[in-house]
N, C-alpha and C. Protein backbone atom coordinates (compact mmCIF):
# COMPACT_ATOMS: atom_id res chain seq x y z
N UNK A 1 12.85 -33.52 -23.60
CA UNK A 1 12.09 -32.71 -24.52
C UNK A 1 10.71 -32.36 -23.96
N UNK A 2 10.05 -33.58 -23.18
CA UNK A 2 8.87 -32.89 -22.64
C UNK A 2 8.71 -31.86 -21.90
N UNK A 3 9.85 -32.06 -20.85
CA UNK A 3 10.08 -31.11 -19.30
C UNK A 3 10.48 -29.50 -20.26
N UNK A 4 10.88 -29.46 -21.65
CA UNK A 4 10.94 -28.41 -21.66
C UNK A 4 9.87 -27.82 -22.45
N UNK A 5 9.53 -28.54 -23.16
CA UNK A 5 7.71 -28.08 -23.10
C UNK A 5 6.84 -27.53 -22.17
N UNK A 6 7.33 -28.11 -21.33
CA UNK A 6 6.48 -28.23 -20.15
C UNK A 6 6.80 -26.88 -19.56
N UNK A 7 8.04 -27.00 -19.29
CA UNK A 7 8.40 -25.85 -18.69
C UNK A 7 8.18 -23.96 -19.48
N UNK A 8 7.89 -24.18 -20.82
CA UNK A 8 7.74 -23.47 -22.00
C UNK A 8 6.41 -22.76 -21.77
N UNK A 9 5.59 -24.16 -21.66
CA UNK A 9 3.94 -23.92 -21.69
C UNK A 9 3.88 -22.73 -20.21
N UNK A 10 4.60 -23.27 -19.30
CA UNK A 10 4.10 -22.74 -17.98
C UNK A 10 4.84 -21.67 -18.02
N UNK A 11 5.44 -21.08 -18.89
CA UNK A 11 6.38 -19.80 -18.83
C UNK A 11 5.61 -18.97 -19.14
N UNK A 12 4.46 -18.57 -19.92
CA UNK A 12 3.40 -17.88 -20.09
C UNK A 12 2.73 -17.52 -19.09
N UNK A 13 2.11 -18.91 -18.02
CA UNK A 13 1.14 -18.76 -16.74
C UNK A 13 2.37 -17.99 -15.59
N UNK A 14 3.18 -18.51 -15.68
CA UNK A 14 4.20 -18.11 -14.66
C UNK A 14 4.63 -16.45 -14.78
N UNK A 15 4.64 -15.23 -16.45
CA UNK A 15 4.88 -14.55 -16.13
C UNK A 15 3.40 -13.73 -15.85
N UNK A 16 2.36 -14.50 -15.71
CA UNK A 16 1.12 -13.97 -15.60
C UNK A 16 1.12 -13.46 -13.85
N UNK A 17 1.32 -15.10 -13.62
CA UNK A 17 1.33 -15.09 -11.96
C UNK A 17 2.36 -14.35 -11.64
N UNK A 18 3.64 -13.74 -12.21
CA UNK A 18 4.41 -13.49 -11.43
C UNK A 18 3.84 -11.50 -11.60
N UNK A 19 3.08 -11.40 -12.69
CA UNK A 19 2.62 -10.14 -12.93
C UNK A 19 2.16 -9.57 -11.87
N UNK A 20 0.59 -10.57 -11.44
CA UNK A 20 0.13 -10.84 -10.80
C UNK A 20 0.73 -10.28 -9.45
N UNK A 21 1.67 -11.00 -8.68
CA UNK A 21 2.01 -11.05 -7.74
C UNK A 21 2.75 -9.94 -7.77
N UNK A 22 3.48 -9.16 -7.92
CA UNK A 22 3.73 -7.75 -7.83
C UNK A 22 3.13 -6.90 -7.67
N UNK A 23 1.60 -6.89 -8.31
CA UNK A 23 0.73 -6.65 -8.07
C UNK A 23 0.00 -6.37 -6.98
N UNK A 24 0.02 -7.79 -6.37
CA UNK A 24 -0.55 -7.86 -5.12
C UNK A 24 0.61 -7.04 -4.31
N UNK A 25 2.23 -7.26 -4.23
CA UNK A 25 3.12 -6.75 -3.10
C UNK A 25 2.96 -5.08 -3.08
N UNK A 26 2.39 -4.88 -4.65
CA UNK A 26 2.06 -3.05 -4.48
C UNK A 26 1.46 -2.71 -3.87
N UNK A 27 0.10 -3.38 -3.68
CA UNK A 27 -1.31 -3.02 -3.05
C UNK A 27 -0.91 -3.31 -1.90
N UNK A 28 -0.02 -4.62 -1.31
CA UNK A 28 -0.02 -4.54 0.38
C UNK A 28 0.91 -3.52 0.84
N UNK A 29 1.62 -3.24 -0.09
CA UNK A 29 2.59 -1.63 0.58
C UNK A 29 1.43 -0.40 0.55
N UNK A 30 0.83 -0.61 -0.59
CA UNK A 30 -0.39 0.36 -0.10
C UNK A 30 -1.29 0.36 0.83
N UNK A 31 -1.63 -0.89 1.02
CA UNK A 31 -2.32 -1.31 2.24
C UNK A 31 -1.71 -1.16 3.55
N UNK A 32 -0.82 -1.16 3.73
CA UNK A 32 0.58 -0.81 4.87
C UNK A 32 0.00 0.34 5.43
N UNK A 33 0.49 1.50 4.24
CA UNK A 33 0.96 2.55 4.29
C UNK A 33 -0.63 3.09 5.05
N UNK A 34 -1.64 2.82 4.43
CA UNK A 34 -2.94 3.14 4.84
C UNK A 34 -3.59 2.70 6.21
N UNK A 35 -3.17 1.46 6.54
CA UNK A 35 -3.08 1.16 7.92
C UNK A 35 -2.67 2.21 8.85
N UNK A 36 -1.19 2.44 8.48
CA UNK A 36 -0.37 3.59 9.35
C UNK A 36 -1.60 4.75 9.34
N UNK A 37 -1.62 4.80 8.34
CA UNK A 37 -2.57 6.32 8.54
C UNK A 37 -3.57 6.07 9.66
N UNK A 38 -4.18 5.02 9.15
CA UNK A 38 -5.95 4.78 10.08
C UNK A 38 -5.14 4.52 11.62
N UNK A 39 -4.07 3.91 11.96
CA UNK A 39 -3.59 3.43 12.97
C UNK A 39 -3.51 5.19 13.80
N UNK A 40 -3.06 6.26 12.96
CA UNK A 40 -2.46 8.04 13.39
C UNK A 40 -3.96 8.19 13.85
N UNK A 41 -5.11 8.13 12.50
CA UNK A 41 -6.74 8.66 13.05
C UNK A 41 -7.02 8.16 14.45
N UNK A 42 -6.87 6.99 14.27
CA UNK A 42 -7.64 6.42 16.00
C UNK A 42 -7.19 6.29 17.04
N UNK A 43 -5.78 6.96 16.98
CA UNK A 43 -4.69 7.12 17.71
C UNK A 43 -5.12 8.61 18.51
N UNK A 44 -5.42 9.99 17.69
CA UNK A 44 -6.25 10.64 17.75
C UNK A 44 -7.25 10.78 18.20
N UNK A 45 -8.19 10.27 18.03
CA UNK A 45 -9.42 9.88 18.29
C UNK A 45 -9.41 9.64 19.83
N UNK A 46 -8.46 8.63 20.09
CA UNK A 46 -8.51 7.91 21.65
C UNK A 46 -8.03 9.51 22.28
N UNK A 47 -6.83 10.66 21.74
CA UNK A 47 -6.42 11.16 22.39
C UNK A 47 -7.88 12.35 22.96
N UNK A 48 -8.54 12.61 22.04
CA UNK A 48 -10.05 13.39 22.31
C UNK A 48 -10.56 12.84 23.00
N UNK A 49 -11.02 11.18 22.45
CA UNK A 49 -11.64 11.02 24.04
C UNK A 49 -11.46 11.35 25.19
N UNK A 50 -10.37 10.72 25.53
CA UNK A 50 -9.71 11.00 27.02
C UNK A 50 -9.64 12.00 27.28
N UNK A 51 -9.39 13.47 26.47
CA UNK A 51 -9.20 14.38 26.78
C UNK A 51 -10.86 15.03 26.98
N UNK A 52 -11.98 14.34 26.60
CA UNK A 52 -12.87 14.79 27.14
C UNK A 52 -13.27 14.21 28.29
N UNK A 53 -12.92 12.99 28.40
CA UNK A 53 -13.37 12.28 29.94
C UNK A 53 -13.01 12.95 30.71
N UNK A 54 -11.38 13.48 30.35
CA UNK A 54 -11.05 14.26 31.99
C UNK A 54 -11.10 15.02 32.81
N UNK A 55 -11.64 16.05 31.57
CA UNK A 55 -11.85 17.64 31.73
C UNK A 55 -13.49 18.07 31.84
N UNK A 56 -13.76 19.34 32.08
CA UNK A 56 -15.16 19.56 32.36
C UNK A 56 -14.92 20.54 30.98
N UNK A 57 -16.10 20.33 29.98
CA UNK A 57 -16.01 20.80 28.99
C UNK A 57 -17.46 21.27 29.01
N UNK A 58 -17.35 22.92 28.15
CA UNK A 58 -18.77 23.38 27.64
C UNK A 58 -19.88 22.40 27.12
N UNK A 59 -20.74 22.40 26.69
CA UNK A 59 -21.04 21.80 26.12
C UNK A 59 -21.26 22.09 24.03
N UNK A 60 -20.55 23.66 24.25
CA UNK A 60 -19.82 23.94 22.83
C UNK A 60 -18.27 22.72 22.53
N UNK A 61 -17.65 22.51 23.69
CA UNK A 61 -16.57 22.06 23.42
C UNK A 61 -16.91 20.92 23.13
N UNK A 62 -17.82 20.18 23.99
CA UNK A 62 -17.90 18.53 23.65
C UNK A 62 -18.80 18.34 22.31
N UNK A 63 -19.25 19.40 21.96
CA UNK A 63 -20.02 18.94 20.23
C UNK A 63 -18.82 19.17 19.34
N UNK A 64 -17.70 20.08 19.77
CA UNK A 64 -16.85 20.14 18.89
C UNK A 64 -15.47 18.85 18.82
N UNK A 65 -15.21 18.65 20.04
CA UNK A 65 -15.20 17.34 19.98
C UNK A 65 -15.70 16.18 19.58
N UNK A 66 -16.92 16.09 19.76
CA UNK A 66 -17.69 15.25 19.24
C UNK A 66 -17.63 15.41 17.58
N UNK A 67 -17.80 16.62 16.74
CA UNK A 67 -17.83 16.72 15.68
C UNK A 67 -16.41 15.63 15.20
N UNK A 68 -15.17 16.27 16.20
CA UNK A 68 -13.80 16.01 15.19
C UNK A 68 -13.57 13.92 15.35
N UNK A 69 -14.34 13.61 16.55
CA UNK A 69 -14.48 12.47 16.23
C UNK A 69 -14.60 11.76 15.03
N UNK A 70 -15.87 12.40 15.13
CA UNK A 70 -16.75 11.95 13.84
C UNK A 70 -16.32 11.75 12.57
N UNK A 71 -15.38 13.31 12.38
CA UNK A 71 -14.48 13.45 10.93
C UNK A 71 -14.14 12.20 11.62
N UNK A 72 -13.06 12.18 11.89
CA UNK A 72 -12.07 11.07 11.91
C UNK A 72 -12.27 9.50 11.63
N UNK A 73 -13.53 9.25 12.58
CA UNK A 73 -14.48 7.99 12.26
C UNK A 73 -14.92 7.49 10.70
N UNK A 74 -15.31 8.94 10.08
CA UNK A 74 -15.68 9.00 8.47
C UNK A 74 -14.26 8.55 8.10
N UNK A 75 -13.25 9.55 8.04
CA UNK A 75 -12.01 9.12 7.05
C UNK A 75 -11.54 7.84 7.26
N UNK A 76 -11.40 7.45 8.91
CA UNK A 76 -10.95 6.11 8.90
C UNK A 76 -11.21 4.76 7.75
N UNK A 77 -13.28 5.00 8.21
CA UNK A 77 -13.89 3.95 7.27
C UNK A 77 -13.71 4.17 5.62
N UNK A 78 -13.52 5.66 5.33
CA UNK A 78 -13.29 5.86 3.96
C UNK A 78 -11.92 5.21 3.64
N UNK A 79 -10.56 5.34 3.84
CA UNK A 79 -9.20 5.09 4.07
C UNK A 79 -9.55 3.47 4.35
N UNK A 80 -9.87 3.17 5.28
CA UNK A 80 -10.35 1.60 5.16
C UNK A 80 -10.41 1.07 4.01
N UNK A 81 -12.08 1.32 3.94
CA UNK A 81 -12.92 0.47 2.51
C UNK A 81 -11.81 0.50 0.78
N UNK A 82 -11.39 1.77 0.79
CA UNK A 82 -10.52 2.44 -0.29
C UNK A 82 -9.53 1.30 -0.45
N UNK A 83 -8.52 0.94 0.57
CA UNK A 83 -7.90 0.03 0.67
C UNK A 83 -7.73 -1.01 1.14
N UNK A 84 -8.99 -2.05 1.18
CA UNK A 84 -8.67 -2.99 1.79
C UNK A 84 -9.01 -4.43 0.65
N UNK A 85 -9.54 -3.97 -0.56
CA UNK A 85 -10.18 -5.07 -1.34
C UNK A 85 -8.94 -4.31 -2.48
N UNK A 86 -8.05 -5.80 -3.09
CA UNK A 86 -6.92 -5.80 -4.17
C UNK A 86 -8.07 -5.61 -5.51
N UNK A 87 -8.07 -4.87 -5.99
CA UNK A 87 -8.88 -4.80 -7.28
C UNK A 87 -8.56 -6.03 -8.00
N UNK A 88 -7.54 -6.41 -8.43
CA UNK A 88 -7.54 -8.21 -9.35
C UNK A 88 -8.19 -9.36 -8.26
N UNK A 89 -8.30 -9.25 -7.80
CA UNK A 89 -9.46 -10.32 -6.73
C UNK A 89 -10.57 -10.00 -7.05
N UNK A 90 -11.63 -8.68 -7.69
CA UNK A 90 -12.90 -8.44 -7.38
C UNK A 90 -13.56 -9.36 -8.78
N UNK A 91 -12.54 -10.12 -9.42
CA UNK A 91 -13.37 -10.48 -10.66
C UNK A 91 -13.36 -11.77 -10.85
């Protein structure tokens, strides 16, 4: 009779935690998925570089290069920060 008390009481916390935890497996598929992305940006990124190391570029070309870096650098850290903190942890 106790153990099923017991087991009763914790059936409440358990469908909390198990809420919970779905929760979290959403956000790390989101978190996944956002990785992939940032993983495509800097994937990118490396391909500009190199492609400016190798070549003799204006110096219109290398600010424009330089510009699309930059985007990319921004979205990364935006796409980052966006997804990297599970909102039920911040409290």
């Amino acid at each position: 009779m106790a153990e099923a008390k017991g087991r009763q009481g914790g059936g409440i916390i358990n469908r909390a935690n198990e809420e919970y935890l779905w929760q979290k497996l959403e956000w790390a598929k989101e978190r996944i998925s956002a990785l992939e992305k940032i993983e495509a940006k800097l994937y990118e990124k490396k391909i500009l570089a190199v492609y400016a190391k190798d070549n003799h570029l204006s110096n219109v070309e290398k600010q424009e290069i330089n510009t699309k870096i930059n985007k990319l650098r921004e979205e990364v850290t935006d796409m980052d920060d966006k997804s990297r903190t599970f909102w039920m942890d911040c409290h």
